[in-house]
Protein backbone atom coordinates (compact mmCIF):
# COMPACT_ATOMS: atom_id res chain seq x y z
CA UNK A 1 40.57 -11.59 67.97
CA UNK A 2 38.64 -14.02 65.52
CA UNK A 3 38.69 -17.08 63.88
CA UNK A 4 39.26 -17.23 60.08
CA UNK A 5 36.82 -20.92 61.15
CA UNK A 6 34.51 -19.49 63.46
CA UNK A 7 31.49 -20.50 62.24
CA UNK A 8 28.63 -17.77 61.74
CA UNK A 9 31.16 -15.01 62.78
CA UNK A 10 31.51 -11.64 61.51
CA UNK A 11 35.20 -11.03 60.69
CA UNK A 12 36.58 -7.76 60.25
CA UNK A 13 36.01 -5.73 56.24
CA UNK A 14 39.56 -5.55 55.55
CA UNK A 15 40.03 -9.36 56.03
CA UNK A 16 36.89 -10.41 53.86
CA UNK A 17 38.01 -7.53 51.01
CA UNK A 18 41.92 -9.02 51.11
CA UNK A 19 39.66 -12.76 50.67
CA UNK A 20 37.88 -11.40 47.82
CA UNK A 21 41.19 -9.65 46.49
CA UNK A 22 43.47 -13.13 46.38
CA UNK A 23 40.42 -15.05 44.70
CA UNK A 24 40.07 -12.52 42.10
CA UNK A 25 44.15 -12.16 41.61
CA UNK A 26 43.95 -16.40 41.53
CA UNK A 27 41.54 -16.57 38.97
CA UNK A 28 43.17 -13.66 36.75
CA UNK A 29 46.56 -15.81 36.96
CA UNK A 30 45.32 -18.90 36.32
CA UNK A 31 43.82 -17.22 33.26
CA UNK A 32 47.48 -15.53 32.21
CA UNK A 33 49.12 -18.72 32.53
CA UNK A 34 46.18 -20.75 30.35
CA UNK A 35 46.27 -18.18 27.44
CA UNK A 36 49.36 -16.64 27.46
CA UNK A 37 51.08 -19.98 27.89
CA UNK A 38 49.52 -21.02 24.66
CA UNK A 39 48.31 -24.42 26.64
CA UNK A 40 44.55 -23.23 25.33
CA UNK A 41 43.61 -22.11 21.69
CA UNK A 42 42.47 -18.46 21.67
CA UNK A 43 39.19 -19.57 20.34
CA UNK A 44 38.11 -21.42 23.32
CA UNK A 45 39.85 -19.43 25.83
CA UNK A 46 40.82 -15.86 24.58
CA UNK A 47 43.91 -14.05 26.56
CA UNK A 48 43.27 -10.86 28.82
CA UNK A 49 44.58 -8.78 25.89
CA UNK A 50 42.54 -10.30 23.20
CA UNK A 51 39.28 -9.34 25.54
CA UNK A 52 40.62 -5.90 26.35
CA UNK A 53 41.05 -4.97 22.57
CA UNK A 54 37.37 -6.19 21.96
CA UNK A 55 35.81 -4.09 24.73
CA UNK A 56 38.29 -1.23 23.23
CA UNK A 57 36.96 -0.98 20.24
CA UNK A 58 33.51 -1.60 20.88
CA UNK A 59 33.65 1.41 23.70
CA UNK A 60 35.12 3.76 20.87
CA UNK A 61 32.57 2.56 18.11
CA UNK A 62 29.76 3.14 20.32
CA UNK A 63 28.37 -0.23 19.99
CA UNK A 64 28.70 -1.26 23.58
CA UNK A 65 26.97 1.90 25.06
CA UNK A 66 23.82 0.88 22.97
CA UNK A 67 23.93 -2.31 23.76
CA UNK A 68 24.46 -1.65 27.35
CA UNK A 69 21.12 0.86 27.16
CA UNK A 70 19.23 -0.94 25.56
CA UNK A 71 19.79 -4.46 27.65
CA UNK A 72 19.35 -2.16 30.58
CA UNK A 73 16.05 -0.66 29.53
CA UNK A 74 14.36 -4.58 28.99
CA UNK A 75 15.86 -6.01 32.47
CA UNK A 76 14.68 -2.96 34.33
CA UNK A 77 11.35 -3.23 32.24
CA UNK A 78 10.20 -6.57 32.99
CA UNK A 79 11.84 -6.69 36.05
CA UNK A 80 9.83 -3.65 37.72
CA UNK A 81 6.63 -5.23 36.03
CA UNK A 82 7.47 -8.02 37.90
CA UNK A 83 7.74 -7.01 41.29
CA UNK A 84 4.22 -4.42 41.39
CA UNK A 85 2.43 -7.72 40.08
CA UNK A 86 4.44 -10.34 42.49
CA UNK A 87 4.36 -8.19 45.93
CA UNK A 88 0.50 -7.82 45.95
CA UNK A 89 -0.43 -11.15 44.51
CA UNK A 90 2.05 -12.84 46.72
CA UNK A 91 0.92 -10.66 49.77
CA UNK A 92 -2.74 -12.04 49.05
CA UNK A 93 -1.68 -15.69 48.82
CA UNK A 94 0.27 -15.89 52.00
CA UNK A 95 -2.86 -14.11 53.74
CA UNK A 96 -5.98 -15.63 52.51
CA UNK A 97 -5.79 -19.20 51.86
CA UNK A 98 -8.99 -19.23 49.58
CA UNK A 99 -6.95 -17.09 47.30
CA UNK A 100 -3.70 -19.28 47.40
CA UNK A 101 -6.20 -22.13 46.63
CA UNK A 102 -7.12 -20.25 43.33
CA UNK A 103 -3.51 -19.09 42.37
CA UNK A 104 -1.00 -21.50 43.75
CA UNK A 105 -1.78 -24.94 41.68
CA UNK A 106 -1.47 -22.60 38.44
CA UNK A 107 1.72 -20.81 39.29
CA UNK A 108 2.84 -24.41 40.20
CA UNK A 109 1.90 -25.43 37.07
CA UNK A 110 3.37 -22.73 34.80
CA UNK A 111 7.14 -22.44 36.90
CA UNK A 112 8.24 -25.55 35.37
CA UNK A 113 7.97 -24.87 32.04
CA UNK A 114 10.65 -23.40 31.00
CA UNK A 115 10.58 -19.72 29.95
CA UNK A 116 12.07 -20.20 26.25
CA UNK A 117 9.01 -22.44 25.37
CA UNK A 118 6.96 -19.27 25.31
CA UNK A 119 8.97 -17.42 22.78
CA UNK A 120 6.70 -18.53 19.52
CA UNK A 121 3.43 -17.60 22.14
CA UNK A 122 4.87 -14.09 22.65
CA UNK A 123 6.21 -13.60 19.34
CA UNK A 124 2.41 -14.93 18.18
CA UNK A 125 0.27 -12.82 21.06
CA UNK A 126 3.12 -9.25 21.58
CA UNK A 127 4.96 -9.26 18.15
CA UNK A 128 8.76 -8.84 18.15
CA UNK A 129 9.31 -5.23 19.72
CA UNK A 130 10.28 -4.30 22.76
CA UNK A 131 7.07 -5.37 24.85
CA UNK A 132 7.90 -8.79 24.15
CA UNK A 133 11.36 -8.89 25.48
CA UNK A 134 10.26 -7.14 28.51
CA UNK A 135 7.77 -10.11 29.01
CA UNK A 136 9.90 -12.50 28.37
CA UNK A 137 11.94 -11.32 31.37
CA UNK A 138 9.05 -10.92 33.22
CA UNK A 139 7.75 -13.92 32.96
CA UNK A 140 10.44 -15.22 33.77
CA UNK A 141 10.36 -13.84 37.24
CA UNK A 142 7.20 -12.73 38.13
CA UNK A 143 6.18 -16.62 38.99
CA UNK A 144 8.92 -16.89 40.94
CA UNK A 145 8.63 -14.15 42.99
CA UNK A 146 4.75 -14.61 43.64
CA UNK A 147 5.47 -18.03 45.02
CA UNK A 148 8.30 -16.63 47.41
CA UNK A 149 6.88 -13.72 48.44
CA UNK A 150 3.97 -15.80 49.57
CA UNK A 151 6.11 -18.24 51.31
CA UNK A 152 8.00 -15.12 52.88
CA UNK A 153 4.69 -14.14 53.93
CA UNK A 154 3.70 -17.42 55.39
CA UNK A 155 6.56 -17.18 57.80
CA UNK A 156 5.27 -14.04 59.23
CA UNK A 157 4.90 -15.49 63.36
CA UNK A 158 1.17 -15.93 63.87
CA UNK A 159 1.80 -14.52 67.68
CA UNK A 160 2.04 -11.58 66.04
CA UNK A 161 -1.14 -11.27 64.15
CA UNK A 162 -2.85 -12.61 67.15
CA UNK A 163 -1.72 -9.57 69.63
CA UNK A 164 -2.65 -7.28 67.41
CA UNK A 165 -6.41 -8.79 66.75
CA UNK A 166 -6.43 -8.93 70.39
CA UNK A 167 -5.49 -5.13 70.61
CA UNK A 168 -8.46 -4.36 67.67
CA UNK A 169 -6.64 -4.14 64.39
CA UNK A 170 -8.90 -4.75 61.39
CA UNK A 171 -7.59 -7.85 59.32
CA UNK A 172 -6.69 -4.95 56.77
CA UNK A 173 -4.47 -3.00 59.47
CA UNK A 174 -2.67 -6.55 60.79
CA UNK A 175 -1.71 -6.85 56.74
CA UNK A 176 -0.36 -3.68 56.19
CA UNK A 177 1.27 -3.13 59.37
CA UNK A 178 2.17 -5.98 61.23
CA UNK A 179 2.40 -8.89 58.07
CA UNK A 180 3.92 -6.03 55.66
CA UNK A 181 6.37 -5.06 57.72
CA UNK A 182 7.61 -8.34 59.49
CA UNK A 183 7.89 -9.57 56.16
CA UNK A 184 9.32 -6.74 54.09
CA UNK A 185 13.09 -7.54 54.83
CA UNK A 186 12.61 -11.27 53.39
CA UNK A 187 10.41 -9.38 49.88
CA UNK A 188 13.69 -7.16 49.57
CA UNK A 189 15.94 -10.17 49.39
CA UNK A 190 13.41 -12.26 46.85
CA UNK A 191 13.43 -9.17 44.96
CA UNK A 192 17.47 -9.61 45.23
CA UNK A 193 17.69 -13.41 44.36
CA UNK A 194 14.93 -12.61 41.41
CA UNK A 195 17.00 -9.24 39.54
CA UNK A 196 19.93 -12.10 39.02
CA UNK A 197 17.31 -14.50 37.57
CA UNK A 198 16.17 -11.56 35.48
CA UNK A 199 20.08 -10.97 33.77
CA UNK A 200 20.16 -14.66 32.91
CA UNK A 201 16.82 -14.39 30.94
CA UNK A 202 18.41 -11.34 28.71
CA UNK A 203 19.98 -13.58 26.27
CA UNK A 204 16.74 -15.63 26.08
CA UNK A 205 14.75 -12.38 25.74
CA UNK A 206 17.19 -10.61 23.04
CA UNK A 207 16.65 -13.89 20.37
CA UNK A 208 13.05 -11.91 19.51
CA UNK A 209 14.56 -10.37 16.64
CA UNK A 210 16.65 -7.87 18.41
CA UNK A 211 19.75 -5.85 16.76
CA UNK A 212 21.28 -4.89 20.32
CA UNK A 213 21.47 -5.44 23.12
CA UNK A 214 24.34 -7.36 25.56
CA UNK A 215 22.57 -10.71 24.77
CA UNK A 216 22.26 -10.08 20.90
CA UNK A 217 25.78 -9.60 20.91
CA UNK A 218 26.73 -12.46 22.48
CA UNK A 219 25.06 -14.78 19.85
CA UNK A 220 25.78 -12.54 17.52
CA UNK A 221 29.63 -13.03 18.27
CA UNK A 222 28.45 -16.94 18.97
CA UNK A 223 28.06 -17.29 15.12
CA UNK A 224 30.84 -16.00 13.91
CA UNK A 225 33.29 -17.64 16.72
CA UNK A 226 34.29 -14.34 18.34
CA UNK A 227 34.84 -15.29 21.83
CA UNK A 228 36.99 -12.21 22.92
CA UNK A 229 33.11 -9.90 22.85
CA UNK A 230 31.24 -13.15 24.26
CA UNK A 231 34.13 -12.84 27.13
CA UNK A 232 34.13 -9.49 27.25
CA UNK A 233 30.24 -9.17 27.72
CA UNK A 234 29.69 -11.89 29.82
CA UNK A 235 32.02 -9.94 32.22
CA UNK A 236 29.89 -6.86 31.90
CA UNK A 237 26.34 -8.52 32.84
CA UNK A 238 27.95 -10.38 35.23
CA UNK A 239 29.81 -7.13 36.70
CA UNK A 240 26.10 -5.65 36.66
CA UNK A 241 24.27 -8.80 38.30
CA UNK A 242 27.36 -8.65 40.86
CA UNK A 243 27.08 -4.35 41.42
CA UNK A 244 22.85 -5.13 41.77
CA UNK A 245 23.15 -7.40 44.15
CA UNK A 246 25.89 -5.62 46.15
CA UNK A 247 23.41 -3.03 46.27
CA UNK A 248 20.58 -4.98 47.58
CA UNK A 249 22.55 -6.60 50.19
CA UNK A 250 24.13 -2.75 51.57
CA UNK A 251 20.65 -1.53 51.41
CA UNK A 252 19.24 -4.84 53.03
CA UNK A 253 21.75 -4.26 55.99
CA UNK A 254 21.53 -0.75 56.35
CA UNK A 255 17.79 -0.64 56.87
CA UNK A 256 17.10 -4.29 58.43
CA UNK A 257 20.30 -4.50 60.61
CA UNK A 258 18.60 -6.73 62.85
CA UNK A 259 17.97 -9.64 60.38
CA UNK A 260 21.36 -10.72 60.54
CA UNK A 261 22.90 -12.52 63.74
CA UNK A 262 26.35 -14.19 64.32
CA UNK A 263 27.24 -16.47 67.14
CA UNK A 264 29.98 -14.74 68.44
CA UNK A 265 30.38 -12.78 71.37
C-alpha cells in the first residue's frame, strides 16, 4: 500500500496517469464553462470549438505543416549548436580552474542580458536568414548550459578522482572516464531543462523577418486579434516542449536508473 502524502515515494503509474487525467479534464472544463458560458469575450478567451476550427483549417491549407517544419528546423538548429559548444567548454571549466578563470566572469557577464537585445547585432553581423534565427536560439542557451554543465561538473565527488590518480590514470583518462561519466546523467538533464528554454526563444527568434514558422504565426495572428491560431499554436509548442521533455526524462531513467531514490521501503 502507499500514501497519496508519502513524501519522496514512488506511487504506482496508473495512479499518477489518473492524477494527470483529472487535472487535464479540470482545466478543459473550466475552459467549457468560461467560453461556452459566454462569461469571457471570444477575443480574450476563444471556446474549444473556435480553436479546433483554426487548427482545421490551417492543417488542410498546409500552413501549419510549414510552420511546424520550419520552427522545428531553427530549435533543433541552434539547439544542437548549443550543446557540442556547451558540453566541452563546460567540461573544461569545471576541470581546470585557470580556464573557468578566463571564461566564467564573461559568461557571467553576457547571461543577464537579455537575449532580444542582440537582435539588431545579429541582424547587423548574420543578416536575416536562417543562420540568424538559429543563433538567436542558440545564444540563448548555449550560456546557460556552459555555466551548468560546469557546475554539474563541479559536483563530480573528488574521492573519486583521487582513487583513480592513486590507481595511475592520466588527468586526461580521470576526465573522460571517471568526471565524464559521473557527471553525464546531470549534462542529460541540463540538456533537458535547456531544449524548453530553447522553445520559448522561437518567438523571439522568428521576429528576424521570418514568413513561417509557429512563432511568426503567433504575432502574425497577434496583429490582427486572432486568438483562436495564437491558442491553437501555443498548444502545439507547448505539446512539443511537453513530448521533448517526456522524452528526456524516459531516456534519463532508463539509462541512469540509479539517480533517482525514494524513501520508501
Amino acid at each position: 500500500m502507499f500514501s497519496l502524502s508519502a513524501f519522496r515515494q514512488e506511487i504506482p503509474p496508473r495512479t499518477y496517469w489518473m492524477a494527470v487525467a483529472i487535472a487535464a479534464a479540470g482545466v478543459a472544463l473550466l475552459w467549457c464553462v468560461l467560453t461556452y458560458g459566454g462569461y469571457v469575450t471570444p477575443i480574450f478567451l476563444p471556446s474549444p470549438t473556435d480553436v479546433w476550427n483554426a487548427a482545421t483549417e490551417l492543417c488542410l491549407s498546409g500552413v501549419f505543416a510549414a510552420d511546424f517544419g520550419r520552427s522545428c528546423c531553427r530549435v533543433f538548429g541552434g539547439f544542437v549548436a548549443a550543446i557540442i559548444v556547451s558540453i566541452p567548454i563546460g567540461m573544461l571549466m569545471g576541470n581546470f580552474r585557470i580556464i573557468e578563470a578566463a571564461i566564467e566572469p564573461f559568461l557571467a557577464f553576457v547571461r543577464y542580458m537579455p537575449v532580444p537585445a542582440f537582435i539588431p547585432l545579429i541582424i547587423l553581423y548574420a543578416g536575416i536568414d536562417e543562420f540568424s534565427k538559429m543563433l538567436v536560439i542558440f545564444i540563448g542557451t548555449a550560456v546557460q548550459m556552459i555555466i551548468m554543465v560546469s557546475d554539474v561538473v563541479k559536483k563530480v565527488a573528488a574521492d573519486f578522482c583521487k582513487v583513480a590518480l592513486t590507481l595511475g590514470a592520466t588527468p586526461a583518462e580521470i576526465a573522460r572516464k571517471v568526471v565524464w561519466r559521473a557527471s553525464l546523467p546531470g549534462i542529460v538533464d541540463v540538456c533537458r531543462i535547456n531544449l524548453g528554454w530553447a522553445w520559448t526563444y522561437l518567438i523571439v527568434a522568428e521576429v528576424l523577418a521570418a514568413n513561417q514558422g509557429l512563432g511568426f504565426r503567433i504575432i502574425k495572428a497577434q496583429h490582427l486579434l486572432n486568438t483562436s491560431i495564437i491558442f491553437f499554436y501555443l498548444v502545439v509548442i507547448g505539446a512539443l516542449g511537453l513530448g521533448c521533455d517526456i522524452a528526456f526524462r524516459l531516456s534519463s531513467a532508463r539509462l541512469f536508473p540509479w539517480t533517482r531514490e525514494y524513501l520508501g521501503a
